[in-house]
N, C-alpha and C. Protein backbone atom coordinates (compact mmCIF):
# COMPACT_ATOMS: atom_id res chain seq x y z
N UNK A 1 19.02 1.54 8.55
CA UNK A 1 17.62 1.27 8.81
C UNK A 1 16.88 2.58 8.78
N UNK A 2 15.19 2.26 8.34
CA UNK A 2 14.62 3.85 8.04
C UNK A 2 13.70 3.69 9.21
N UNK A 3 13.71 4.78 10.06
CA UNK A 3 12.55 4.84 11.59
C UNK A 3 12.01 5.96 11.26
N UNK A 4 10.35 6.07 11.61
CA UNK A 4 10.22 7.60 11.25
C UNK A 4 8.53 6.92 12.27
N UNK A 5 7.90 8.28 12.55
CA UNK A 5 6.29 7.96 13.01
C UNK A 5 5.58 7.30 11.62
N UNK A 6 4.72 6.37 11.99
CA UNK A 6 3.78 5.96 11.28
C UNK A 6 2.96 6.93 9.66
N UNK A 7 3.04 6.90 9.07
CA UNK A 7 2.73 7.82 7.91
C UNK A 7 3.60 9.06 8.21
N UNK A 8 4.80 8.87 8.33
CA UNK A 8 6.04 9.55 7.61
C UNK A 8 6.50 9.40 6.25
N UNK A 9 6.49 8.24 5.63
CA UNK A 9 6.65 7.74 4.14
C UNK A 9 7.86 6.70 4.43
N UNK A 10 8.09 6.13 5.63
CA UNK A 10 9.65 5.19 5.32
C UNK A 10 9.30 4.21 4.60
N UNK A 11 8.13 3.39 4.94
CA UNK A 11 8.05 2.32 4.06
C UNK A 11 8.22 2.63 2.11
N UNK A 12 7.68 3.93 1.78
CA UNK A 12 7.59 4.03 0.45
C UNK A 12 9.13 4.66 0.46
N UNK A 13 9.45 5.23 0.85
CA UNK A 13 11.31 5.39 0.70
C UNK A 13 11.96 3.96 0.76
N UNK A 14 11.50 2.94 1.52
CA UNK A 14 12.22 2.33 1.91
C UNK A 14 12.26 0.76 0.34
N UNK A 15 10.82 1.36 -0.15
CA UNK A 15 10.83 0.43 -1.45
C UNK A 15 11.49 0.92 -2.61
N UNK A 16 11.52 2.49 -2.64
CA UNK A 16 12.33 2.97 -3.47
C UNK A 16 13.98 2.82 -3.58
N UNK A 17 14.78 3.12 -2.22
CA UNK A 17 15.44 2.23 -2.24
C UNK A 17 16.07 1.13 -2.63
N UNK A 18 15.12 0.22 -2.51
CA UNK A 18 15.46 -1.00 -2.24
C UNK A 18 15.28 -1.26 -4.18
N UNK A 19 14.58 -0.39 -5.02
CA UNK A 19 14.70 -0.94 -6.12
C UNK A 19 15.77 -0.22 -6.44
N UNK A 20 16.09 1.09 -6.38
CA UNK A 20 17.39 1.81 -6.53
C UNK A 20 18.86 0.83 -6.34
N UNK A 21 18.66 0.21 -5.54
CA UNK A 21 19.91 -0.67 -4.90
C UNK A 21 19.47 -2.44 -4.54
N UNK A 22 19.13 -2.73 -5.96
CA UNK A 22 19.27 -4.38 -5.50
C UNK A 22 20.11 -5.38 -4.62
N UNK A 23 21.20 -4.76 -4.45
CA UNK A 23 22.12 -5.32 -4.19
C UNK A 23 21.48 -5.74 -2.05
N UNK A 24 20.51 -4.72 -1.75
CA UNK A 24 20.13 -4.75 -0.79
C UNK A 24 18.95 -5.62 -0.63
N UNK A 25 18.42 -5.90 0.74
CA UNK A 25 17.24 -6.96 0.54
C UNK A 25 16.51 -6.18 1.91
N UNK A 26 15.43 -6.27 1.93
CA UNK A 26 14.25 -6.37 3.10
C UNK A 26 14.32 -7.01 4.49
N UNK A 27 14.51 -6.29 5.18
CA UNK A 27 14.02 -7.42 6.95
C UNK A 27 12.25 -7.18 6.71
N UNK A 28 11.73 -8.23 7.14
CA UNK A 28 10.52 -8.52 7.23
C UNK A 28 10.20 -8.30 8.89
N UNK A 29 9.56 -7.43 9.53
CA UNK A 29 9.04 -7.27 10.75
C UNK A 29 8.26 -7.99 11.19
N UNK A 30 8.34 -9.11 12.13
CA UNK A 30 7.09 -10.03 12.80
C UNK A 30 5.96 -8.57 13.41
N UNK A 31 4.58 -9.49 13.47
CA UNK A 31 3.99 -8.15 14.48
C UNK A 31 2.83 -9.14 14.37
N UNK A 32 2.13 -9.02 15.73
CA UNK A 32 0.94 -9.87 16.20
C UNK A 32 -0.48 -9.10 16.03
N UNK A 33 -0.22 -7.99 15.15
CA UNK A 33 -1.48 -7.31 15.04
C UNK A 33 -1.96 -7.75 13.21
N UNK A 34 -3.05 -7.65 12.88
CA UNK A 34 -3.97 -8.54 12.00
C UNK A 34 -3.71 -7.70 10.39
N UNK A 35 -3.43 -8.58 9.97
CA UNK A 35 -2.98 -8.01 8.05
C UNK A 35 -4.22 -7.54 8.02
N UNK A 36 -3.51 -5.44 7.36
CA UNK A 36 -4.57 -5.25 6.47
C UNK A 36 -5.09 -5.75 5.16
N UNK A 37 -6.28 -5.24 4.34
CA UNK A 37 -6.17 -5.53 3.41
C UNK A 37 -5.25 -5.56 2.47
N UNK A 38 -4.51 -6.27 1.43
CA UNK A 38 -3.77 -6.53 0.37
C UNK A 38 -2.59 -6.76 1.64
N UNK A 39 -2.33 -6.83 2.34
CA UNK A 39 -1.15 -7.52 2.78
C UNK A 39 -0.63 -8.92 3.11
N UNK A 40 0.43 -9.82 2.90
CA UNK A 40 0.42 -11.07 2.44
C UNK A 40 1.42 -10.86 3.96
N UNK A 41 1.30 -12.61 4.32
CA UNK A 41 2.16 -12.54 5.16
C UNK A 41 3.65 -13.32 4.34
N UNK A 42 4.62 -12.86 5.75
CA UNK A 42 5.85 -12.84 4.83
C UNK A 42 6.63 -12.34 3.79
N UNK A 43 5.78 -11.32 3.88
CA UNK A 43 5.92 -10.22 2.28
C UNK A 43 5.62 -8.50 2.83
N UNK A 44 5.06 -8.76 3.81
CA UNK A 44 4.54 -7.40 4.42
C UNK A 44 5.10 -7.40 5.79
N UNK A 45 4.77 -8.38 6.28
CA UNK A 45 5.16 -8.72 7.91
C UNK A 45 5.12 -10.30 8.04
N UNK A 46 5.62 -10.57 8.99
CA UNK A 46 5.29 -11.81 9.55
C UNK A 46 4.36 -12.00 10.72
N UNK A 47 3.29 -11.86 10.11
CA UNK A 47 1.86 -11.86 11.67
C UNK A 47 1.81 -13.48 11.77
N UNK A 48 2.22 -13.29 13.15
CA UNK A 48 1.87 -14.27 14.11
C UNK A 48 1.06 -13.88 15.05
N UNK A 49 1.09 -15.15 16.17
CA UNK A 49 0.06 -14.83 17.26
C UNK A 49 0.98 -14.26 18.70
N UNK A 50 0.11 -13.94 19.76
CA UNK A 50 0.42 -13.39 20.57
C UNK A 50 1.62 -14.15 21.15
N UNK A 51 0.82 -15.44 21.15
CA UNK A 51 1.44 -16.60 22.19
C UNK A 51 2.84 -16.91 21.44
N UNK A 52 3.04 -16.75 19.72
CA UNK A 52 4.00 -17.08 19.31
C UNK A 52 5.07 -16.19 19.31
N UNK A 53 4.91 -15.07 19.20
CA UNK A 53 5.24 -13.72 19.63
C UNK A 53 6.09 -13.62 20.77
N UNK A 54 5.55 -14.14 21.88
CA UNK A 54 5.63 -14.29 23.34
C UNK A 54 6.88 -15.18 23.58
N UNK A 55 6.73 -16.31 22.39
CA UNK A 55 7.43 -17.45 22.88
C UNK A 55 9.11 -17.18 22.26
N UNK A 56 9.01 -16.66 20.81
CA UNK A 56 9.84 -15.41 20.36
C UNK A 56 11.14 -15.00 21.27
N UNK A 57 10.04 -13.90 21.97
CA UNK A 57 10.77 -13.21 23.11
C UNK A 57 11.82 -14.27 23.87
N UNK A 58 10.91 -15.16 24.61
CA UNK A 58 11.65 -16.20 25.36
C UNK A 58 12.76 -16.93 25.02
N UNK A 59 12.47 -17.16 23.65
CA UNK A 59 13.77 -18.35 22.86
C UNK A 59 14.99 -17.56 22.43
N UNK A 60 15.19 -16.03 22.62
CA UNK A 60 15.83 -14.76 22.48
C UNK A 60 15.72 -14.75 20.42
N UNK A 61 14.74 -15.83 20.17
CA UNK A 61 14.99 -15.06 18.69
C UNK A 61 15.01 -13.94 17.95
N UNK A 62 14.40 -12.69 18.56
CA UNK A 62 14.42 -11.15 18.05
C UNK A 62 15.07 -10.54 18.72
N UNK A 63 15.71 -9.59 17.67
CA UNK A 63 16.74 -8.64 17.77
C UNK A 63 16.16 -7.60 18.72
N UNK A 64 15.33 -7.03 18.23
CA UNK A 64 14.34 -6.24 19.19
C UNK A 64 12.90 -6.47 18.54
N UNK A 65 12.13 -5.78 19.78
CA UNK A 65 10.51 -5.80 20.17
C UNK A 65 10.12 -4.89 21.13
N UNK A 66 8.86 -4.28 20.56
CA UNK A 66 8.25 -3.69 21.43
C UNK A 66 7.04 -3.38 21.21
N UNK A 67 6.01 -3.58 22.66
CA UNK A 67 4.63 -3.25 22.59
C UNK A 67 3.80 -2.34 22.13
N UNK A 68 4.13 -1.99 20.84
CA UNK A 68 3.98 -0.92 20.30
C UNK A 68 2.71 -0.22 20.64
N UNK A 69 1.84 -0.89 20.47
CA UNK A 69 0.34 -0.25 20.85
C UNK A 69 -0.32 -1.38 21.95
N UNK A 70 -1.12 -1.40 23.00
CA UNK A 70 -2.00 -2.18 23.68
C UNK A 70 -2.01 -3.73 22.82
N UNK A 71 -1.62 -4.99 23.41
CA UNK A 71 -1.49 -5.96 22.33
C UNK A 71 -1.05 -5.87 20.90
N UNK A 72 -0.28 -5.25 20.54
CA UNK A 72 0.04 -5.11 19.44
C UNK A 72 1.68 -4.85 19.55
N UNK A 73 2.47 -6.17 19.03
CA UNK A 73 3.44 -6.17 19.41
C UNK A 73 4.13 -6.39 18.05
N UNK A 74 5.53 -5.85 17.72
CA UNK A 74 6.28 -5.71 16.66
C UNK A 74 7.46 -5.71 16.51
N UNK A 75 8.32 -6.77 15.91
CA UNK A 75 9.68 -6.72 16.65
C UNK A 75 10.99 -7.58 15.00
N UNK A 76 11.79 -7.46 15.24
CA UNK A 76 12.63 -7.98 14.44
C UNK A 76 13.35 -9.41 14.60
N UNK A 77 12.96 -10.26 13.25
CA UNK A 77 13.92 -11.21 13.82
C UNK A 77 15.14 -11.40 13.85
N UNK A 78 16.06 -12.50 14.22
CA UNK A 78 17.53 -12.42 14.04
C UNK A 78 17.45 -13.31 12.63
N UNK A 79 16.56 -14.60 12.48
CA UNK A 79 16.74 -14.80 11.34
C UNK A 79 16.69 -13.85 9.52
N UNK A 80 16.01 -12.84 10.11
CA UNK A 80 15.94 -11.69 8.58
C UNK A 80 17.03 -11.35 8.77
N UNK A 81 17.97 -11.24 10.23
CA UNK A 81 18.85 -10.80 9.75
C UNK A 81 20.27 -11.01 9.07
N UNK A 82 20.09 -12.73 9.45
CA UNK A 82 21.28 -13.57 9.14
C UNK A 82 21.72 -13.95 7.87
N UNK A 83 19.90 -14.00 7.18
CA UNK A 83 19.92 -14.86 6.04
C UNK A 83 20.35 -14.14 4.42
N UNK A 84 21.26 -14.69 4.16
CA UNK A 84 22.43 -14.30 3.41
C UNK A 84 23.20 -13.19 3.82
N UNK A 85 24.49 -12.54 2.90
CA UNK A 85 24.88 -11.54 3.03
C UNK A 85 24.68 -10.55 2.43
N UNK A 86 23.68 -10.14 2.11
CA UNK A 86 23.31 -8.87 1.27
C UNK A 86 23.28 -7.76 2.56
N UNK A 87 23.29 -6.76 2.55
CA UNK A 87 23.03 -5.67 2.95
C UNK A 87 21.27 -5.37 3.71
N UNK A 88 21.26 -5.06 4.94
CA UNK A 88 19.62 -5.28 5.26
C UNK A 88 19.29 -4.17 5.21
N UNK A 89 17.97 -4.01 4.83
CA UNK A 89 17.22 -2.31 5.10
C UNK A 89 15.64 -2.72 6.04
N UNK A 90 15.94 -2.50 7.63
CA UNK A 90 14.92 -2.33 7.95
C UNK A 90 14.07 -1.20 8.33
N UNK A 91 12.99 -1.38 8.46
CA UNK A 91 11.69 -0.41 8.11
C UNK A 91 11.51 -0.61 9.32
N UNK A 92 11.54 0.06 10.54
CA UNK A 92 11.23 -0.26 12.18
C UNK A 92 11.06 0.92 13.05
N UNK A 93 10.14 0.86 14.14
CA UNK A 93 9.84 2.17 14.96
C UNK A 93 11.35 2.50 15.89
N UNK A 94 10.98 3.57 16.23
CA UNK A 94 12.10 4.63 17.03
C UNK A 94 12.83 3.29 17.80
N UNK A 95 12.16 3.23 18.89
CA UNK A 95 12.58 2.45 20.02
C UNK A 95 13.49 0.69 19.59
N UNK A 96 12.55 0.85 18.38
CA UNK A 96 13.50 -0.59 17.55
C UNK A 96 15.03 -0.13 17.21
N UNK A 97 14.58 1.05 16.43
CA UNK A 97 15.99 1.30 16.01
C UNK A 97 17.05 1.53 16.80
N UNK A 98 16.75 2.01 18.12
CA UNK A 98 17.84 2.68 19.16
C UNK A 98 18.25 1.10 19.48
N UNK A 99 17.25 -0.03 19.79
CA UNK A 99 17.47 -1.49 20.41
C UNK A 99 18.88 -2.03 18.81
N UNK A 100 18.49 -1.58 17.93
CA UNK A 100 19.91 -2.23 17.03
C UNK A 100 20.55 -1.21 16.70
N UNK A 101 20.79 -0.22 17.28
CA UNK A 101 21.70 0.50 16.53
C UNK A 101 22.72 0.03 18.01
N UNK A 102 22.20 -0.31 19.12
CA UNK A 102 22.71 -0.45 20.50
C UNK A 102 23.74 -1.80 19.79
N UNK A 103 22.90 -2.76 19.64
CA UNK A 103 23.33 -4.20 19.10
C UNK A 103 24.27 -4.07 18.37
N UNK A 104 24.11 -3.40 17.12
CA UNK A 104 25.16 -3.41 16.10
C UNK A 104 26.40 -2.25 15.86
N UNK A 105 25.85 -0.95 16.86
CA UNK A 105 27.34 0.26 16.50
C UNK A 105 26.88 0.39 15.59
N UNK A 106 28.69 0.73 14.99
CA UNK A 106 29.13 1.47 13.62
C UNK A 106 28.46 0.18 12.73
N UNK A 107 28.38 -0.66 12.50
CA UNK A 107 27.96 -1.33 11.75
C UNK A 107 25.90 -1.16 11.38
N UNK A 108 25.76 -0.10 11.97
CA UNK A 108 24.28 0.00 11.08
C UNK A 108 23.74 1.20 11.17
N UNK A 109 23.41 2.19 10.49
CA UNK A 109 23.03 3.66 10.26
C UNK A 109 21.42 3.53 10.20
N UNK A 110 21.06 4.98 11.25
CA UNK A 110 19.86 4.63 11.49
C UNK A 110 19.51 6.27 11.26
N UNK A 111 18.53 6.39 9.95
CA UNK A 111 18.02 6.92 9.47
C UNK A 111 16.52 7.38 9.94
N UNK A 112 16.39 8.87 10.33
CA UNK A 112 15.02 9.14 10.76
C UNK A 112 14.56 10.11 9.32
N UNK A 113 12.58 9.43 9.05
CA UNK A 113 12.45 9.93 8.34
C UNK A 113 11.03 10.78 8.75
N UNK A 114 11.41 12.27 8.75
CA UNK A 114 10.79 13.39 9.58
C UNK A 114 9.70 13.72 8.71
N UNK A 115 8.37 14.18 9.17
CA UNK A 115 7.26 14.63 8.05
C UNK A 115 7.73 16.73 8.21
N UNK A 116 7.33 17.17 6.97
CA UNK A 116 7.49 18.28 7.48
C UNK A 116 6.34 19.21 8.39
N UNK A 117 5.32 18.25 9.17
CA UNK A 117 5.01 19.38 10.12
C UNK A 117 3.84 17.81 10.68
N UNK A 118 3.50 18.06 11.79
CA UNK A 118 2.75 17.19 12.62
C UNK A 118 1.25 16.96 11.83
N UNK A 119 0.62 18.40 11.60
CA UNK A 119 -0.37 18.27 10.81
C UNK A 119 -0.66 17.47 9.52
N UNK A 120 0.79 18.05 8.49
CA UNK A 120 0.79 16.72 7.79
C UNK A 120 0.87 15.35 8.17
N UNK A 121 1.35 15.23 8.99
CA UNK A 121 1.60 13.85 9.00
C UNK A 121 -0.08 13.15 9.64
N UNK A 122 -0.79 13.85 9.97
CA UNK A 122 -2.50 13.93 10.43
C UNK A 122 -2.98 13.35 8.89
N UNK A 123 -3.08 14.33 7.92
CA UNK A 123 -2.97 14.20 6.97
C UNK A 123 -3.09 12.99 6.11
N UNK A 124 -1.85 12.70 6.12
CA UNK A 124 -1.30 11.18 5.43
C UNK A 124 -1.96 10.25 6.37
N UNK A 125 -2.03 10.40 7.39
CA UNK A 125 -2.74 9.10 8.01
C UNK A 125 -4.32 8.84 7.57
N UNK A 126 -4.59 10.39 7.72
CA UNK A 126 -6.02 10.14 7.82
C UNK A 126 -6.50 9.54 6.22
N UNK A 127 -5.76 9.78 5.46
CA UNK A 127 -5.87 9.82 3.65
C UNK A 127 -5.46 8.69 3.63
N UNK A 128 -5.07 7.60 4.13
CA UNK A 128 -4.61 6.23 4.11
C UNK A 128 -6.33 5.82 4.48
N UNK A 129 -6.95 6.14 4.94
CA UNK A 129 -8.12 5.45 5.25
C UNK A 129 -7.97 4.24 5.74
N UNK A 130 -6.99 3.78 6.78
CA UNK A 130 -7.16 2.51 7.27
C UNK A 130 -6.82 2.45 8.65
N UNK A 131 -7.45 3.80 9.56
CA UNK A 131 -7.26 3.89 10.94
C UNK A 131 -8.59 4.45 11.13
N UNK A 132 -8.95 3.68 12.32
CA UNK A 132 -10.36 4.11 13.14
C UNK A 132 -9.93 5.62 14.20
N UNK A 133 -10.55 6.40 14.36
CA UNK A 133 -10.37 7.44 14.61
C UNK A 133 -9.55 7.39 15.66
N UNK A 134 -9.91 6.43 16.84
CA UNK A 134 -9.28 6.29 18.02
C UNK A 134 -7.53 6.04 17.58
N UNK A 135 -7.45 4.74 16.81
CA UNK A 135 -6.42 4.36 16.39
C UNK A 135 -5.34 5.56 15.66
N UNK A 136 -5.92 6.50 14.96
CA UNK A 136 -5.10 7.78 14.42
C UNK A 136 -4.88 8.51 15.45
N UNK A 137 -5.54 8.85 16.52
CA UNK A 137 -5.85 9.79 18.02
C UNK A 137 -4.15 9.01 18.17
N UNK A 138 -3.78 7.33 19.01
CA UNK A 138 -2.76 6.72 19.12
C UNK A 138 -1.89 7.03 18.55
N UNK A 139 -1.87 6.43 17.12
CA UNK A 139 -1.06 7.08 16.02
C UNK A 139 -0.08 8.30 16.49
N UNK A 140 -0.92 9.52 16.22
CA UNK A 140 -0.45 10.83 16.65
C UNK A 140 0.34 11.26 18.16
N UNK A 141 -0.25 10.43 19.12
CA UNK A 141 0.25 10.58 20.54
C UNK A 141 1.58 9.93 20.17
N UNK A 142 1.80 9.08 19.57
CA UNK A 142 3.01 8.10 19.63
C UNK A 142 4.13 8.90 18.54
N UNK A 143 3.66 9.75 17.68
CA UNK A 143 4.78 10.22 16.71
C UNK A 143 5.17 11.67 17.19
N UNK A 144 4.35 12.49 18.07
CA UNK A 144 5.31 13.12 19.02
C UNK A 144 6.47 12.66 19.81
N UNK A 145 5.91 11.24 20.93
CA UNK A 145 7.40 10.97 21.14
C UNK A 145 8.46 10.26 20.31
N UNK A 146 7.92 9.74 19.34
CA UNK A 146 9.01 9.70 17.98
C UNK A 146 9.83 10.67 17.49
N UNK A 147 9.16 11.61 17.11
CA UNK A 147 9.84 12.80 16.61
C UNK A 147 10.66 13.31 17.87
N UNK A 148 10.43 13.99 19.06
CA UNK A 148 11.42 13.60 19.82
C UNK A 148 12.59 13.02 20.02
N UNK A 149 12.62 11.98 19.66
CA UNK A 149 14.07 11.39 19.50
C UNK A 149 14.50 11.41 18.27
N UNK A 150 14.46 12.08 17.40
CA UNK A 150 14.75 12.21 16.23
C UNK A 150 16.33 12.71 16.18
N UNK A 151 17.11 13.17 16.77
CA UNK A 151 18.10 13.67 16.66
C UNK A 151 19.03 12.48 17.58
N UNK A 152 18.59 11.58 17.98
CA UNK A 152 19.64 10.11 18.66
C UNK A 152 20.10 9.46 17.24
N UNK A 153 18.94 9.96 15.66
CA UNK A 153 19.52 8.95 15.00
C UNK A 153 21.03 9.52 14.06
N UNK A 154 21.50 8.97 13.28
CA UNK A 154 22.92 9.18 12.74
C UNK A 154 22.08 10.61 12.18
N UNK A 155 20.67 10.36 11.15
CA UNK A 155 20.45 11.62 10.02
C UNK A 155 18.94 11.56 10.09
N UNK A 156 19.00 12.99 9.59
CA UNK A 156 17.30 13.38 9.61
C UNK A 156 16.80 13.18 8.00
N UNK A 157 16.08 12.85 7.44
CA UNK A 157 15.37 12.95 6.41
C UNK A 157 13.98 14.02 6.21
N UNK A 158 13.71 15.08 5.86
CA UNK A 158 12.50 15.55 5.89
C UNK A 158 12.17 15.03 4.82
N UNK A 159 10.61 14.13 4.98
CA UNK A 159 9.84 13.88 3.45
C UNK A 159 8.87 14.77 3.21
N UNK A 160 8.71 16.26 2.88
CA UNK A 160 8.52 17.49 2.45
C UNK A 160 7.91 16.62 0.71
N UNK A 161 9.39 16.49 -0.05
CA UNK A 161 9.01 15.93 -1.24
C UNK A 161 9.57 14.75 -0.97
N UNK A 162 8.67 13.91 -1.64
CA UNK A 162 9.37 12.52 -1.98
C UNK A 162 10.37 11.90 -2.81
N UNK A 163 10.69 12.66 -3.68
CA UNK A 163 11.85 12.57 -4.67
C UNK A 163 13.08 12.62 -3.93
N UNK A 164 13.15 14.30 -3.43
CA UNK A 164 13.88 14.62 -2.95
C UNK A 164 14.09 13.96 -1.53
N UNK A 165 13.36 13.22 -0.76
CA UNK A 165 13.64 12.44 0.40
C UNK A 165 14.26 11.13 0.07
N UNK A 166 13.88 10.63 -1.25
CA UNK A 166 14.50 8.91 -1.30
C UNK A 166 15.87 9.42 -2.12
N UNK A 167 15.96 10.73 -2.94
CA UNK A 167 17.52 10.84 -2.92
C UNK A 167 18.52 10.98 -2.12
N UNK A 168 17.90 11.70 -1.34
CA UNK A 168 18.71 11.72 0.34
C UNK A 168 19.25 10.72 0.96
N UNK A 169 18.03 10.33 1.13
CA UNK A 169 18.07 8.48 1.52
C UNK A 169 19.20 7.78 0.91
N UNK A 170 19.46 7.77 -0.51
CA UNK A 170 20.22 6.91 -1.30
C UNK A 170 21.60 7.39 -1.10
N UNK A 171 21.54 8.45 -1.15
CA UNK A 171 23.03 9.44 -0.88
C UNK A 171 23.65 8.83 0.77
N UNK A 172 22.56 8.52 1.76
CA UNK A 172 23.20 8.34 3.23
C UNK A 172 23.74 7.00 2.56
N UNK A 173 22.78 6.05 2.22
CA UNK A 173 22.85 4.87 2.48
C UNK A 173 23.99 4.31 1.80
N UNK A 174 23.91 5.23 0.17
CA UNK A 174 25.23 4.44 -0.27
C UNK A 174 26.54 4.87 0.30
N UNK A 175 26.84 6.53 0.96
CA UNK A 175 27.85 6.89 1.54
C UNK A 175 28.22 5.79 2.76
N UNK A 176 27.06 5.27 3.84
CA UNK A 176 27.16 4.51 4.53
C UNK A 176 28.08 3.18 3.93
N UNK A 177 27.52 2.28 3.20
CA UNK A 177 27.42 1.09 2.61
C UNK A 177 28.98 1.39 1.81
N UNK A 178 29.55 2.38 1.53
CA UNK A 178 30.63 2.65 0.70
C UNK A 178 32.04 2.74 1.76
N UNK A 179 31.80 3.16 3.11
CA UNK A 179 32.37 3.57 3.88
C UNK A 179 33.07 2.00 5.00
């Protein structure tokens, strides 16, 4: 699985990947906060509602969850993870990943993908143009204590370059997946 702060690049590693290695498939992340533009549900996330979210929790269907931001909750299901046997690659914050790497052991490698300096990663957010200032202010508070735990995961990734980060990537994953 790829964990990294918010505009680190996992999601775009994590598509590169995933075309690099068909053989692998996508977990889809539920999350109760509102599709941006061009995002489809079930294809991007699975946005639901709070209450369904809630009810989620209760029925123990997710693997993990957490309140990621003030109402804004984001979590994994067990069904992405059951369905077939392909190989899963999820795309999930710090605290997710430590919740399945707990669940699963040796059976799942959890990949942090590091920006090379805080400022950049300011940067990439702000150049995404789809955070209100306050919301990037959050953003940033939250990928300090991300980065922080960066060394609980199996490997570090710096995405410095992007080439050179999704080769990395491919090198853990297939050494993993081979092993």
């Amino acid at each position: 699985m790829l964990t990294a702060p918010s505009g680190a690049g996992k999601t775009t590693i994590a598509r590169r990947v995933l075309r690099e290695m068909p053989e692998m498939r996508f977990s889809v992340s539920a999350t109760t906060r509102a599709p941006r533009p061009g995002e489809e549900d079930g294809t991007h996330y699975h946005f639901i509602s709070e209450e369904d979210f809630r009810r989620c929790i209760t029925e123990g269907a997710l693997v993990e969850y957490e309140e990621v931001y003030p109402d804004q909750f984001y979590g994994t299901l067990h069904s992405e993870l059951e369905r077939g046997d392909a190989p899963v690659l999820l795309d999930i914050d710090v605290k997710g990943a430590t919740s399945v790497k707990e669940a699963f052991g040796e059976r799942a490698l959890v990949l942090f993908i590091r920006p090379p300096s805080l400022e950049a990663l300011a940067r990439r957010l702000e150049g995404r143009g789809t955070e209100a200032e306050e919301d990037l202010d959050k953003r940033l508070e939250r990928a300090e204590m991300e980065l922080a735990r960066a060394d609980a995961c199996d490997a570090v990734v710096v995405n410095d370059d992007l080439t050179e980060a999704v080769e990395e990537t491919l090198r853990h994953v297939r050494s993993f997946a081979e092993s």
